[in-house]
C-alpha atoms as a PDB file:
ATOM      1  CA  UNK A   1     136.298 -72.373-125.501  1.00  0.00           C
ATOM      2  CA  UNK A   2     135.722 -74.277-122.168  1.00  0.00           C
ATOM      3  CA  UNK A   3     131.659 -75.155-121.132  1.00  0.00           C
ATOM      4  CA  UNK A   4     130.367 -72.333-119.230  1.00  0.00           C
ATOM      5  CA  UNK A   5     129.877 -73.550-115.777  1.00  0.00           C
ATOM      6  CA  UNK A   6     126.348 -75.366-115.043  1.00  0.00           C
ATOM      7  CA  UNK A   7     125.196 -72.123-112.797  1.00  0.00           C
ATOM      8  CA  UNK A   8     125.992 -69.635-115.785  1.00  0.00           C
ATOM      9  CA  UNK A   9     123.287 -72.125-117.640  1.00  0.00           C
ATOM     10  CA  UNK A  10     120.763 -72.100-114.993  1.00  0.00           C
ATOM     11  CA  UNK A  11     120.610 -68.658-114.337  1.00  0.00           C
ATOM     12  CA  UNK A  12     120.857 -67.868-118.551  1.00  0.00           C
ATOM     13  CA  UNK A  13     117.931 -70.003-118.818  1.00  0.00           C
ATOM     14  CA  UNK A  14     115.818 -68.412-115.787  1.00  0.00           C
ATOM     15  CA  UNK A  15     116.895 -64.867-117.220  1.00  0.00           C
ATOM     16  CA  UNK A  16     115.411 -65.517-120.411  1.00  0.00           C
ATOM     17  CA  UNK A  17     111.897 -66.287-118.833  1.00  0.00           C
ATOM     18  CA  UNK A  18     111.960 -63.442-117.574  1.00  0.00           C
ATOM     19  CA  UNK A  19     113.470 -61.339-119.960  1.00  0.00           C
ATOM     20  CA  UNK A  20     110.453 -62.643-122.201  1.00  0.00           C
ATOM     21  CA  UNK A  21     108.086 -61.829-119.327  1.00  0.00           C
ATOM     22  CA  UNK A  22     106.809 -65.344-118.348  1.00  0.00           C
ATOM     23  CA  UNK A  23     108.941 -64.744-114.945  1.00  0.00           C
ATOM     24  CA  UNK A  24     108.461 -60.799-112.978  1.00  0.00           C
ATOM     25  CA  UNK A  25     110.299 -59.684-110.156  1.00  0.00           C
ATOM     26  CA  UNK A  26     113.392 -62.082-110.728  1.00  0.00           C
ATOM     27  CA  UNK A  27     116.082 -61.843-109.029  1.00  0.00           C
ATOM     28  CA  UNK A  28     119.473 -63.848-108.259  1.00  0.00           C
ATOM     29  CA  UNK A  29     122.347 -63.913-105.730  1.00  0.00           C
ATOM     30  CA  UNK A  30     125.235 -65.993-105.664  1.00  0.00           C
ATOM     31  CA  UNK A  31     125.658 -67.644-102.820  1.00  0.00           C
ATOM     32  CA  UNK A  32     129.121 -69.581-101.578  1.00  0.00           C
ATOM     33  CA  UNK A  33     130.167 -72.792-102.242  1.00  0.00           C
ATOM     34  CA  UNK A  34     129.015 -72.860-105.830  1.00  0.00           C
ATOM     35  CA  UNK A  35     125.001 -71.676-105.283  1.00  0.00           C
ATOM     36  CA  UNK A  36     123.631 -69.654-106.600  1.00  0.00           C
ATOM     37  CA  UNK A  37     119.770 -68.414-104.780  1.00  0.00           C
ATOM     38  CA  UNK A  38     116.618 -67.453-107.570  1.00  0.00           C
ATOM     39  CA  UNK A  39     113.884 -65.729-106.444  1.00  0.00           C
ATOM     40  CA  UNK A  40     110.723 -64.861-109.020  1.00  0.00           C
ATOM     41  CA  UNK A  41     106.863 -64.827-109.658  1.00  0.00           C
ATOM     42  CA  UNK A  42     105.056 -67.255-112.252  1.00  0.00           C
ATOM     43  CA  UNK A  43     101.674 -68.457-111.796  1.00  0.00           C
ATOM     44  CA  UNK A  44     100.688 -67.015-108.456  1.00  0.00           C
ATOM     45  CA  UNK A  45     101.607 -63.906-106.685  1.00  0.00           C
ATOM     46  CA  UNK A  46     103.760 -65.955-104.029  1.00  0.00           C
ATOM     47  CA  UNK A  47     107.320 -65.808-105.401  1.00  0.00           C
ATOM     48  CA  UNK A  48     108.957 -69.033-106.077  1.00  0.00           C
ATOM     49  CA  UNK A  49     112.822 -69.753-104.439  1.00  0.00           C
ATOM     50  CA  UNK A  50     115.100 -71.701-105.671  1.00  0.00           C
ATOM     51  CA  UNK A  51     118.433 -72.584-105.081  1.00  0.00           C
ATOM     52  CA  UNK A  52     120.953 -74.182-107.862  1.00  0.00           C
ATOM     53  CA  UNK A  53     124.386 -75.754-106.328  1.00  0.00           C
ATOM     54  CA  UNK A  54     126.675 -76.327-109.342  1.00  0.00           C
ATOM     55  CA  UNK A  55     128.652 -78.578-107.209  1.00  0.00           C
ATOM     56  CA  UNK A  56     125.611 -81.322-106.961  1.00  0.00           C
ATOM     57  CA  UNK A  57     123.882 -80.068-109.855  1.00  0.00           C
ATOM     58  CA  UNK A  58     120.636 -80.007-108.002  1.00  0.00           C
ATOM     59  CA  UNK A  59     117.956 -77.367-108.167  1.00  0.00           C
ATOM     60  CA  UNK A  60     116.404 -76.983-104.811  1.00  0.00           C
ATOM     61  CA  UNK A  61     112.300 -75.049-105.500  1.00  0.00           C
ATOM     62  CA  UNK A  62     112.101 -74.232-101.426  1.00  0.00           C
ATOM     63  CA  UNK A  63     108.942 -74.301-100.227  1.00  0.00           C
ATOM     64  CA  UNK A  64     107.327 -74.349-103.533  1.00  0.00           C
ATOM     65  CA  UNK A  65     103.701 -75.763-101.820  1.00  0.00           C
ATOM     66  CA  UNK A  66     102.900 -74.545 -98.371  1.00  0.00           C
ATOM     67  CA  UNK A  67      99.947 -76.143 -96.037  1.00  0.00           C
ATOM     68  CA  UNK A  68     100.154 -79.609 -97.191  1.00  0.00           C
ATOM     69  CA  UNK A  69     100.852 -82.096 -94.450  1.00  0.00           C
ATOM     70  CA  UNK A  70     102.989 -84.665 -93.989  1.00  0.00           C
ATOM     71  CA  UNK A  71     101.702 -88.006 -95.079  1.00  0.00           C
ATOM     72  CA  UNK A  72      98.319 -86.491 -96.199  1.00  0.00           C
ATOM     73  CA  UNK A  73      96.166 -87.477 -99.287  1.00  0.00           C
ATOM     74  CA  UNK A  74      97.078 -84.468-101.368  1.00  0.00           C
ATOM     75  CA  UNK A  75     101.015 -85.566-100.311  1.00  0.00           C
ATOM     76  CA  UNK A  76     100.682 -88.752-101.625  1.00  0.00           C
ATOM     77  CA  UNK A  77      98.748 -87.369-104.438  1.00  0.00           C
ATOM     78  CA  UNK A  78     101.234 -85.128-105.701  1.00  0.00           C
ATOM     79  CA  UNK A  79     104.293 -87.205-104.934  1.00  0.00           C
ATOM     80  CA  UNK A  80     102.180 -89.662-107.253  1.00  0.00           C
ATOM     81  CA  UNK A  81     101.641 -87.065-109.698  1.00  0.00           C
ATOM     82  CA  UNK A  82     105.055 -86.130-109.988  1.00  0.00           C
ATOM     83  CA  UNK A  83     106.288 -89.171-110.391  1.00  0.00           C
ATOM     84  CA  UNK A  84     104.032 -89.817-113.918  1.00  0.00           C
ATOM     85  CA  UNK A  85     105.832 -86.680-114.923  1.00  0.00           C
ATOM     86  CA  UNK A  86     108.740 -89.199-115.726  1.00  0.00           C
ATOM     87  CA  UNK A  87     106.369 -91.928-117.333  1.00  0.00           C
ATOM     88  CA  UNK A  88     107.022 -93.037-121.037  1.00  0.00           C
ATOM     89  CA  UNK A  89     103.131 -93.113-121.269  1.00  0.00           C
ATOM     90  CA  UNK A  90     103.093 -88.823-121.548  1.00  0.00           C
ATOM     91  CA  UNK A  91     104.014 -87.805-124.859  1.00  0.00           C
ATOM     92  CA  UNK A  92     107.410 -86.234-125.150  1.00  0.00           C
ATOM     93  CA  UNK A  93     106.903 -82.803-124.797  1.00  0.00           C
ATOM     94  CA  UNK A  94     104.708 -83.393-121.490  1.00  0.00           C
ATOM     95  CA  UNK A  95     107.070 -85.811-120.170  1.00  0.00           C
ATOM     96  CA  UNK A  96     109.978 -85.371-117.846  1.00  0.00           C
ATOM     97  CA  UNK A  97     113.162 -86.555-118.994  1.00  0.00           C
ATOM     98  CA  UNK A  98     115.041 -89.115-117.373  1.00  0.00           C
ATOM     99  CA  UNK A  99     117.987 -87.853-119.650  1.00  0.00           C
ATOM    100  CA  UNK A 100     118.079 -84.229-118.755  1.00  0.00           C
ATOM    101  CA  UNK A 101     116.804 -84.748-115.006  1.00  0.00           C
ATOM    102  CA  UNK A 102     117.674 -87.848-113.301  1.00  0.00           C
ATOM    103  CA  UNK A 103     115.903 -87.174-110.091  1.00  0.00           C
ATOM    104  CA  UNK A 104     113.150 -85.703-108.559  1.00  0.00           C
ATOM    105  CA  UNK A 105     113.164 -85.457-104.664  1.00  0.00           C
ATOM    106  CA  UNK A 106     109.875 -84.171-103.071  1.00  0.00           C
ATOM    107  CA  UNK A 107     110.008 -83.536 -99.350  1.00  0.00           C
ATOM    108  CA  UNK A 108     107.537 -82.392 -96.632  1.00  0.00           C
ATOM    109  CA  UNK A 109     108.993 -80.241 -93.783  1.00  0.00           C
ATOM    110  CA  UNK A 110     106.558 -78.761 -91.394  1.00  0.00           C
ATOM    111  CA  UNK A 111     104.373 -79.261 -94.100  1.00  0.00           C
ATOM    112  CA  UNK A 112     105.803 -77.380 -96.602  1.00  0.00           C
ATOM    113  CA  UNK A 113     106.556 -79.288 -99.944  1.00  0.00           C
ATOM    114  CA  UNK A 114     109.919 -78.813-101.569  1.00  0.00           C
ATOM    115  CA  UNK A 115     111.170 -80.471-104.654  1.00  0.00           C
ATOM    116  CA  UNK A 116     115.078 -80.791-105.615  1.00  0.00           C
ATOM    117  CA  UNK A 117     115.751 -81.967-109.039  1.00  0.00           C
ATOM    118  CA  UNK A 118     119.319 -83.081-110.553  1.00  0.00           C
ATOM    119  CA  UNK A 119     119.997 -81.669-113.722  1.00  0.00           C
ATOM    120  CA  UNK A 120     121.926 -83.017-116.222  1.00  0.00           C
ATOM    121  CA  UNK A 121     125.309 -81.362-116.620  1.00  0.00           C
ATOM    122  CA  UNK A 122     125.799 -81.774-119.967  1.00  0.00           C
ATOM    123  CA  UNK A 123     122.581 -80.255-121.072  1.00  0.00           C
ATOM    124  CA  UNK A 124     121.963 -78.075-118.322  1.00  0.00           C
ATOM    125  CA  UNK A 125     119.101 -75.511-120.463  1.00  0.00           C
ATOM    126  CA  UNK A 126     117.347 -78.458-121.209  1.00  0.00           C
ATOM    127  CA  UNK A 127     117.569 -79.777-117.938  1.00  0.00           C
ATOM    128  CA  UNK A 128     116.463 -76.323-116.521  1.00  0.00           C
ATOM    129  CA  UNK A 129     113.266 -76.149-119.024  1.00  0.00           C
ATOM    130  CA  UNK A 130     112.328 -79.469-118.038  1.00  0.00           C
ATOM    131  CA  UNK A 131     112.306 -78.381-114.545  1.00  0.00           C
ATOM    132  CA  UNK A 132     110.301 -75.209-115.422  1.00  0.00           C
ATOM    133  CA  UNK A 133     108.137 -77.164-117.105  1.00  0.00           C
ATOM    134  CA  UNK A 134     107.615 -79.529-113.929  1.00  0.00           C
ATOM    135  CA  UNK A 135     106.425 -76.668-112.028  1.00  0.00           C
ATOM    136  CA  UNK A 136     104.047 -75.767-114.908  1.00  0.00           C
ATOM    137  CA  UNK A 137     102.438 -78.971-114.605  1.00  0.00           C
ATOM    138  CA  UNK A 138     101.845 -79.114-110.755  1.00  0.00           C
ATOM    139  CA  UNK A 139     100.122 -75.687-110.755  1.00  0.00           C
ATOM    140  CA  UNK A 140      98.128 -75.819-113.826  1.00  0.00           C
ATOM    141  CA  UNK A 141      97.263 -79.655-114.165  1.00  0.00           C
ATOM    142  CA  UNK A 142      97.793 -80.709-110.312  1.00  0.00           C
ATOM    143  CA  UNK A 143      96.264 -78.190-108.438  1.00  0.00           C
ATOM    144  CA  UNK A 144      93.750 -76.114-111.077  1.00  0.00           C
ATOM    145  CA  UNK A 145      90.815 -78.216-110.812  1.00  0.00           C
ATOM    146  CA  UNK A 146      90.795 -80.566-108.106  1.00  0.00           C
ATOM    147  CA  UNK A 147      92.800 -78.466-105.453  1.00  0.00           C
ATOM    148  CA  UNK A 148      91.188 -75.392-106.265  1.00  0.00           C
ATOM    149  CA  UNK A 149      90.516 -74.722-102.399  1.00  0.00           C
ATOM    150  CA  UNK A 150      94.157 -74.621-101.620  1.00  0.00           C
ATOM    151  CA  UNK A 151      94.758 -72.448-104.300  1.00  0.00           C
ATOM    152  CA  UNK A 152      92.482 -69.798-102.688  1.00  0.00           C
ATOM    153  CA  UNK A 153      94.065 -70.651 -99.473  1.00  0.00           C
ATOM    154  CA  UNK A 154      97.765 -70.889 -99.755  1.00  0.00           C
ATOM    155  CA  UNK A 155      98.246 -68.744-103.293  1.00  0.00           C
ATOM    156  CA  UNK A 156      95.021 -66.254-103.400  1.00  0.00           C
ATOM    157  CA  UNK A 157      93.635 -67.380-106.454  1.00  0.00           C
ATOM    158  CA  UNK A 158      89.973 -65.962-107.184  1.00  0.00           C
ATOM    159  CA  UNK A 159      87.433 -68.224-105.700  1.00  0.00           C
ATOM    160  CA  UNK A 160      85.452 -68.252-108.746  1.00  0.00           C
END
């Protein structure tokens, strides 16, 4: 029996957070041209979007971090930060794999931070936990704490 396609993976492995509750209100389309469009809440009450294209096996998180401008301290911050997701110094089950995801872009339009990630296509539900788990780490060890204002601003977490 043939490898299910890398989308059928992706989505499989976004159902199951939800079906386990982690993810609510998720949703998916297919789009053309081999993309297929995710849209769910984790973490804040903003829903997250996210776009996998089979074709490049990269999984676009669209706007995942509004109000952060271009070139600013808290951009180079967590372009830093994201980067020593990937470092061998994090013990393997905090660290990114360079195995299962390649690359990690992060880009600022109208200050808007995206990130687009290439997953593996041979282990594509690894690949796809590693990139939940990215997301994981910005909000809870990135931004709870020392960006707690922008938190209150952008997501409506509690002030206190």
């Amino acid at each position: 029996m043939p490898n299910p396609p890398t989308s059928a993976m992706v989505t499989e492995q976004l159902r199951s957070y939800a079906s386990r509750g982690v993810f609510r209100d998720f949703s998916e389309q297919l789009l053309p041209r081999g993309r297929t469009e995710y849209r769910f809440s984790w973490l804040t009450s903003r829903p997250v979007h996210a776009v996998y294209d089979a074709r490049t096996r990269v999984l676009k998180l669209i706007d995942l971090l509004p109000g952060i401008a271009s070139r600013s301290a808290m951009d180079r911050a967590l372009r830093d930060f994201i980067a020593s997701r990937q470092s061998a110094k994090l013990p393997p089950h905090r660290r990114i794999s360079r195995a299962l995801v390649p690359t990690v872009k992060c880009t600022n339009r109208g200050g808007a931070i995206s990130l687009s990630l290439t997953l593996n296509a041979k282990r594509t539900a690894d690949a796809t936990r590693q990139a939940v788990l990215l997301i994981s780490e910005i909000f809870q060890s990135f931004l709870a704490g020392p960006h707690h204002e922008y938190m209150v601003e952008h997501f409506g977490i509690s002030e206190d």
